[in-house]
N, C-alpha and C. Protein backbone atom coordinates (compact mmCIF):
# COMPACT_ATOMS: atom_id res chain seq x y z
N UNK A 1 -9.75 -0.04 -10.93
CA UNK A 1 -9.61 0.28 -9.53
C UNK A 1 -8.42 -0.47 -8.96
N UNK A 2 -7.83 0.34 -8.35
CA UNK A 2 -6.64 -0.60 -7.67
C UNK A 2 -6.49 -0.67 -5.97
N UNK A 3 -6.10 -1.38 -5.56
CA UNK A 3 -6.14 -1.66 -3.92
C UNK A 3 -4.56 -1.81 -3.91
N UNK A 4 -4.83 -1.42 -2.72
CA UNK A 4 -3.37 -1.71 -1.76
C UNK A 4 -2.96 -2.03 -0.78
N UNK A 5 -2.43 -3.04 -0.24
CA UNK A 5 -1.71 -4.15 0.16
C UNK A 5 -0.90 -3.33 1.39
N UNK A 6 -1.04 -3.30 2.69
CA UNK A 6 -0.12 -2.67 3.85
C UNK A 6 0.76 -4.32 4.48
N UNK A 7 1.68 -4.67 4.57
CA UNK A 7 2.44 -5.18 5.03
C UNK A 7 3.45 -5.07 6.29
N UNK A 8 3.29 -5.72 6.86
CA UNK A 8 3.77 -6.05 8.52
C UNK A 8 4.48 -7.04 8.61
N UNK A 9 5.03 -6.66 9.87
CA UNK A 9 6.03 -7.43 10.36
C UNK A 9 5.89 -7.87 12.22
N UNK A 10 5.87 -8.91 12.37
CA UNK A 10 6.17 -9.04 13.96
C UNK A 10 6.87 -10.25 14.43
N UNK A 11 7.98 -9.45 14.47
CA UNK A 11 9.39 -10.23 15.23
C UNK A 11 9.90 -10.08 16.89
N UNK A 12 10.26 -10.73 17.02
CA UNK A 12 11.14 -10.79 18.99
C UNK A 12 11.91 -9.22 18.75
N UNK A 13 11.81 -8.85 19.95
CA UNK A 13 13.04 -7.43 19.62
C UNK A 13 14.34 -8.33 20.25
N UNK A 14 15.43 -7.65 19.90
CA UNK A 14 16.92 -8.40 20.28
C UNK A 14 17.48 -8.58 21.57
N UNK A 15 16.50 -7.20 22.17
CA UNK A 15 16.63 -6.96 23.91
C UNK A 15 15.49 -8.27 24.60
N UNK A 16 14.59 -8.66 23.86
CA UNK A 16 14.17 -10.02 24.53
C UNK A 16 12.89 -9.49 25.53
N UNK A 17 12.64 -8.10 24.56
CA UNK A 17 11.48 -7.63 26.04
C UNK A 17 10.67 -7.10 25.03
N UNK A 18 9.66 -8.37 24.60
CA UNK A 18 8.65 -8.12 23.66
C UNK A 18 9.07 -8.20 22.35
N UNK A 19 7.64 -8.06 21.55
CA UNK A 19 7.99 -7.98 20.28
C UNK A 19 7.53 -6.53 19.34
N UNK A 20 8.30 -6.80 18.19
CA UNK A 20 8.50 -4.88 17.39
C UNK A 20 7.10 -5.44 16.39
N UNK A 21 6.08 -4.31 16.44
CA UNK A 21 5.12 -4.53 14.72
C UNK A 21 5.97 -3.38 13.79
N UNK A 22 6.30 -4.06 12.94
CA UNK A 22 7.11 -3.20 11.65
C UNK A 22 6.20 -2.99 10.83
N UNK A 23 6.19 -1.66 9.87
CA UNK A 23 5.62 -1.25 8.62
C UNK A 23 5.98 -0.16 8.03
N UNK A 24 6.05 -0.10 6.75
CA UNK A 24 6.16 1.62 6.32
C UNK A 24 4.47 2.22 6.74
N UNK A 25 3.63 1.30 6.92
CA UNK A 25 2.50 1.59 6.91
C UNK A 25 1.88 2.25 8.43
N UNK A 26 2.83 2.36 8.82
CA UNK A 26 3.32 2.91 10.69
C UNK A 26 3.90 4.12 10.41
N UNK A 27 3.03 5.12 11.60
CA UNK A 27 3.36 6.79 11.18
C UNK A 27 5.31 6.65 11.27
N UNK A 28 5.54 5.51 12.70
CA UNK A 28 6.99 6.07 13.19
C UNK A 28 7.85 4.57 12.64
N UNK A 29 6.93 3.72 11.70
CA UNK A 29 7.87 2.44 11.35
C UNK A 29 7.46 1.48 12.21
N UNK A 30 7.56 1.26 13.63
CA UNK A 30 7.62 0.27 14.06
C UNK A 30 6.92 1.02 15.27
N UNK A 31 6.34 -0.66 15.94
CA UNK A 31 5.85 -0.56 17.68
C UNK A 31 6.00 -1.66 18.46
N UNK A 32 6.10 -0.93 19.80
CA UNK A 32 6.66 -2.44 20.96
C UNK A 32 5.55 -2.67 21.58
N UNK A 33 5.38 -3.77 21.93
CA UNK A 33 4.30 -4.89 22.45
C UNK A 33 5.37 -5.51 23.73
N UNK A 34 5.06 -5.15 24.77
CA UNK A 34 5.88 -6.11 26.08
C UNK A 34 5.10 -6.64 26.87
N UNK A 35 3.58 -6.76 26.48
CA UNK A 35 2.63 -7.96 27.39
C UNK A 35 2.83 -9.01 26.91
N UNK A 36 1.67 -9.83 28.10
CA UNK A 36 2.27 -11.12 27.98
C UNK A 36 0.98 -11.36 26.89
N UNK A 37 -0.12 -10.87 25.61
CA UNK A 37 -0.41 -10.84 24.76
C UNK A 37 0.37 -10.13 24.00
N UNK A 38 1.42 -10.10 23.75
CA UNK A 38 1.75 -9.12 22.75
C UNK A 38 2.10 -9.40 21.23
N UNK A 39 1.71 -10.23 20.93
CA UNK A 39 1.82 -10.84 19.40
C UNK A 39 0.15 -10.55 19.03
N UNK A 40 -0.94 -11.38 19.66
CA UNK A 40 -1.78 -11.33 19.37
C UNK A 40 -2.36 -9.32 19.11
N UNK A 41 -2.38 -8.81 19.89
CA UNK A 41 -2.26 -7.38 20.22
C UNK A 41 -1.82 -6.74 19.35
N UNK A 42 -0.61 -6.98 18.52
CA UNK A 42 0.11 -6.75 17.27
C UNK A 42 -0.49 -6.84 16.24
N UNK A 43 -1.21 -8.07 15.81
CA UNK A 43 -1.84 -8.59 14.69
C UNK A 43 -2.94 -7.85 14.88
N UNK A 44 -3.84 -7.44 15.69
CA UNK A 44 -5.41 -6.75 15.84
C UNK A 44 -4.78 -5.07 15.88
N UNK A 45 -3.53 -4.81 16.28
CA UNK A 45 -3.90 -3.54 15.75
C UNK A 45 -3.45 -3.17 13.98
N UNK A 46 -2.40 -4.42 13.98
CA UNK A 46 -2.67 -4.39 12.16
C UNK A 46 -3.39 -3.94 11.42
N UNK A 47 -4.34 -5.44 11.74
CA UNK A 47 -5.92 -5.19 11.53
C UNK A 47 -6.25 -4.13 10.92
N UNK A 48 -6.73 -3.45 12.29
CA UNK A 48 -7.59 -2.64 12.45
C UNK A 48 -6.73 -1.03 11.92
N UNK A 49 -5.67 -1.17 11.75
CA UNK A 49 -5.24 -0.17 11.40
C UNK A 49 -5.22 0.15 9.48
N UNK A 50 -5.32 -1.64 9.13
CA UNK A 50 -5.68 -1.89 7.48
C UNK A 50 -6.93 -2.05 7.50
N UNK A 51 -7.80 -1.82 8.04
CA UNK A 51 -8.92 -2.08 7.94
C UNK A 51 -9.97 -1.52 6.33
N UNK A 52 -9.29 -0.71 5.77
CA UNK A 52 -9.43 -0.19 4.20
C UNK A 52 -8.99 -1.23 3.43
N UNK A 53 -7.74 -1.87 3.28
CA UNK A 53 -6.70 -2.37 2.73
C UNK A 53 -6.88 -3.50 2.69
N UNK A 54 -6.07 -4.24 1.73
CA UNK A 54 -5.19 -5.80 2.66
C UNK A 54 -4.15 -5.97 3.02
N UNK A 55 -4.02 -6.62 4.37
CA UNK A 55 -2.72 -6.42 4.77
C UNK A 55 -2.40 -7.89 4.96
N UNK A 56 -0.74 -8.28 4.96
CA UNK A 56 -0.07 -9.22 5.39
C UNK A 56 0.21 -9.44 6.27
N UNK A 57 0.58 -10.14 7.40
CA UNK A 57 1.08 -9.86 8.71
C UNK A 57 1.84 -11.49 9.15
N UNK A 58 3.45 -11.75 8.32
CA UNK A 58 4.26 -12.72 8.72
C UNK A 58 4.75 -12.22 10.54
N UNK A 59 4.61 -13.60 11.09
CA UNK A 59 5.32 -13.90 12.77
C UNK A 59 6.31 -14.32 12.51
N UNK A 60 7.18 -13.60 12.95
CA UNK A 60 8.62 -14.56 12.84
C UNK A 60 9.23 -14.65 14.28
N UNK A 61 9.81 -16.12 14.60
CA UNK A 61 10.66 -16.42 15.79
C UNK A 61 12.01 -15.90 15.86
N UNK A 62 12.75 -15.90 16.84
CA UNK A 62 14.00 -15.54 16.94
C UNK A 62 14.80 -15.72 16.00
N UNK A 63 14.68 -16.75 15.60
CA UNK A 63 15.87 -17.21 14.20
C UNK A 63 15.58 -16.45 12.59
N UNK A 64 14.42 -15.89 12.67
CA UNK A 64 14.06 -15.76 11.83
C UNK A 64 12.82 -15.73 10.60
N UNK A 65 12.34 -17.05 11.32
CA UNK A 65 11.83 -18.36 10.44
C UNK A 65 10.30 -17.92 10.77
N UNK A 66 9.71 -17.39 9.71
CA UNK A 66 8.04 -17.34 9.75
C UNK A 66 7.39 -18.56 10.12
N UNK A 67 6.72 -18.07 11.24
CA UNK A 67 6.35 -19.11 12.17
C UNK A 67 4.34 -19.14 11.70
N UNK A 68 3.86 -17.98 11.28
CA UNK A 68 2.32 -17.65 11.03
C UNK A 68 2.35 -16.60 9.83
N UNK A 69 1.48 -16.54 9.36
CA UNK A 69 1.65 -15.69 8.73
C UNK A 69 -0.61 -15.02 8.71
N UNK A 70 -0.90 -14.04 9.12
CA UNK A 70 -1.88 -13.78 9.33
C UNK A 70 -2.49 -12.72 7.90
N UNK A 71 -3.90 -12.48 7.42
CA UNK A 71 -4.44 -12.18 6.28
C UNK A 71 -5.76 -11.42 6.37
N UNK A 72 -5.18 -10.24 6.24
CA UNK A 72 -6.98 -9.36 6.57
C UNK A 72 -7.04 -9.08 5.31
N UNK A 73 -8.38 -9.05 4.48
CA UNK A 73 -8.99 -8.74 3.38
C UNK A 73 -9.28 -7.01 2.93
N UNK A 74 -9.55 -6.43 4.72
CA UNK A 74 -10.03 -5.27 4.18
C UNK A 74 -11.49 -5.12 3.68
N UNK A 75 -11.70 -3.49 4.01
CA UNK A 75 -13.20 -3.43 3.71
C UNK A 75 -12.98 -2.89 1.80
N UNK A 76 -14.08 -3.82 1.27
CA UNK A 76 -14.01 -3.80 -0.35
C UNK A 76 -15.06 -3.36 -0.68
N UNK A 77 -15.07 -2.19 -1.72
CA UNK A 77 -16.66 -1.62 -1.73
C UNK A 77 -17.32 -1.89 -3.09
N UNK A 78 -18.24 -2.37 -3.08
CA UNK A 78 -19.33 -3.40 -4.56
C UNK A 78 -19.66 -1.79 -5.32
């Protein structure tokens, strides 16, 4: 049996108005978050969008620099 792994991304956008969730695992690639939760908001719709899967989900700050890096398991069936 093999599983698969959805991977994310949530970085600052360059315009400074919110942050982008990246994935191939995203119908359109990417989504904007411009509340003032919008990281957290990012990571739960990850989530819930891997909720089959496991997914990765690195935070990165302006510079770059993975600041968190968050870990859903996914539902696994015995």
């Amino acid at each position: 049996m093999s599983t698969s792994q959805h991977v994310y991304e949530v970085r600052p956008r360059k315009d400074h108005r919110g942050i982008d969730l990246i994935s191939d695992a995203l119908p359109f690639g990417r989504l904007w978050y411009g509340e003032p939760n919008a990281i957290s908001n990012a990571i739960g719709y990850a989530k819930f969008r891997s909720r089959l899967h496991r997914a990765v989900i690195p935070v990165y700050d302006d510079a770059g620099n993975v600041i968190e890096t968050q870990e859903h398991a996914g539902i696994t069936s015995a």
